[in-house]
C-alpha atoms as a PDB file:
ATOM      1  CA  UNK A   1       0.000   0.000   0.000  1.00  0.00           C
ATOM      2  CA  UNK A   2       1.246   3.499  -0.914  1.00  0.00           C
ATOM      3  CA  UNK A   3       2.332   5.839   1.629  1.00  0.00           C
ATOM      4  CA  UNK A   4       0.467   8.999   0.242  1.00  0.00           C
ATOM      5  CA  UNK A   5       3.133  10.789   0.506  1.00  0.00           C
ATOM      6  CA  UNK A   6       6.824  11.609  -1.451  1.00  0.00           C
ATOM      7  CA  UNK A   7       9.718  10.099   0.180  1.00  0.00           C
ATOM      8  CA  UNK A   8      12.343  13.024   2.074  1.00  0.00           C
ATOM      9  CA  UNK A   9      15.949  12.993   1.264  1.00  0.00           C
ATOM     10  CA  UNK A  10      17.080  11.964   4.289  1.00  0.00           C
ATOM     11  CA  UNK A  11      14.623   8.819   4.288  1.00  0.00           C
ATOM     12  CA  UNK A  12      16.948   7.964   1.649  1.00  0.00           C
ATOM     13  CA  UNK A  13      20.189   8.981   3.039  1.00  0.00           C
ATOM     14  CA  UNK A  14      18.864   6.505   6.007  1.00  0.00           C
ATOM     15  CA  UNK A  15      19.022   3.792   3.981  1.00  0.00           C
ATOM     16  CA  UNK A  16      22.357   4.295   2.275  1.00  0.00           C
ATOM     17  CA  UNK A  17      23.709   5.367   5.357  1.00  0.00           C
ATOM     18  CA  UNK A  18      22.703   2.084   6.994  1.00  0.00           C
ATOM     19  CA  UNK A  19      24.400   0.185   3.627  1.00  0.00           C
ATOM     20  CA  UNK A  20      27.738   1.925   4.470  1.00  0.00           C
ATOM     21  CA  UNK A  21      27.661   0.617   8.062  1.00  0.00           C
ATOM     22  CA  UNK A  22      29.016  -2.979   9.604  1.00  0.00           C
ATOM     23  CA  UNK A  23      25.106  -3.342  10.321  1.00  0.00           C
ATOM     24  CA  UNK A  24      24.581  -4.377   6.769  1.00  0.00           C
ATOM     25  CA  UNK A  25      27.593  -6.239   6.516  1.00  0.00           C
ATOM     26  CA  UNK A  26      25.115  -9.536   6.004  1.00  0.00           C
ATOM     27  CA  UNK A  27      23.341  -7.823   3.265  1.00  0.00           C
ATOM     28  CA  UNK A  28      24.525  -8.683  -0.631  1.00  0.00           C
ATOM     29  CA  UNK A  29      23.130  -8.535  -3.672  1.00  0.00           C
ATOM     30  CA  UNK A  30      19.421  -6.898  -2.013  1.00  0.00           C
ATOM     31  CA  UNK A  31      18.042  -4.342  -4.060  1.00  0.00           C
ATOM     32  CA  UNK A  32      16.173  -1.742  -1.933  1.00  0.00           C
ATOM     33  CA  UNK A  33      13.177  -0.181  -3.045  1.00  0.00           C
ATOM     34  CA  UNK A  34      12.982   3.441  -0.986  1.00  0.00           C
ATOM     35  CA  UNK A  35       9.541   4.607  -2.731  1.00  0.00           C
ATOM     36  CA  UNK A  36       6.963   4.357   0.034  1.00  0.00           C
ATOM     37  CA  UNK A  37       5.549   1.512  -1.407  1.00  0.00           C
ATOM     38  CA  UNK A  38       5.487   2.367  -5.067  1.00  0.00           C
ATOM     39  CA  UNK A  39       7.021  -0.630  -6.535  1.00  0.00           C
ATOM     40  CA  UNK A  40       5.465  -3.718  -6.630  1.00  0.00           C
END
Protein backbone atom coordinates (compact mmCIF):
# COMPACT_ATOMS: atom_id res chain seq x y z
CA UNK A 1 0.00 0.00 0.00
CA UNK A 2 1.25 3.50 -0.91
CA UNK A 3 2.33 5.84 1.63
CA UNK A 4 0.47 9.00 0.24
CA UNK A 5 3.13 10.79 0.51
CA UNK A 6 6.82 11.61 -1.45
CA UNK A 7 9.72 10.10 0.18
CA UNK A 8 12.34 13.02 2.07
CA UNK A 9 15.95 12.99 1.26
CA UNK A 10 17.08 11.96 4.29
CA UNK A 11 14.62 8.82 4.29
CA UNK A 12 16.95 7.96 1.65
CA UNK A 13 20.19 8.98 3.04
CA UNK A 14 18.86 6.50 6.01
CA UNK A 15 19.02 3.79 3.98
CA UNK A 16 22.36 4.30 2.27
CA UNK A 17 23.71 5.37 5.36
CA UNK A 18 22.70 2.08 6.99
CA UNK A 19 24.40 0.19 3.63
CA UNK A 20 27.74 1.92 4.47
CA UNK A 21 27.66 0.62 8.06
CA UNK A 22 29.02 -2.98 9.60
CA UNK A 23 25.11 -3.34 10.32
CA UNK A 24 24.58 -4.38 6.77
CA UNK A 25 27.59 -6.24 6.52
CA UNK A 26 25.11 -9.54 6.00
CA UNK A 27 23.34 -7.82 3.27
CA UNK A 28 24.53 -8.68 -0.63
CA UNK A 29 23.13 -8.53 -3.67
CA UNK A 30 19.42 -6.90 -2.01
CA UNK A 31 18.04 -4.34 -4.06
CA UNK A 32 16.17 -1.74 -1.93
CA UNK A 33 13.18 -0.18 -3.05
CA UNK A 34 12.98 3.44 -0.99
CA UNK A 35 9.54 4.61 -2.73
CA UNK A 36 6.96 4.36 0.03
CA UNK A 37 5.55 1.51 -1.41
CA UNK A 38 5.49 2.37 -5.07
CA UNK A 39 7.02 -0.63 -6.54
CA UNK A 40 5.46 -3.72 -6.63
Amino acid sequence: IPMRRLGEPEEVAKAIYFLCTDQSSYVNGAELHINGGQHV
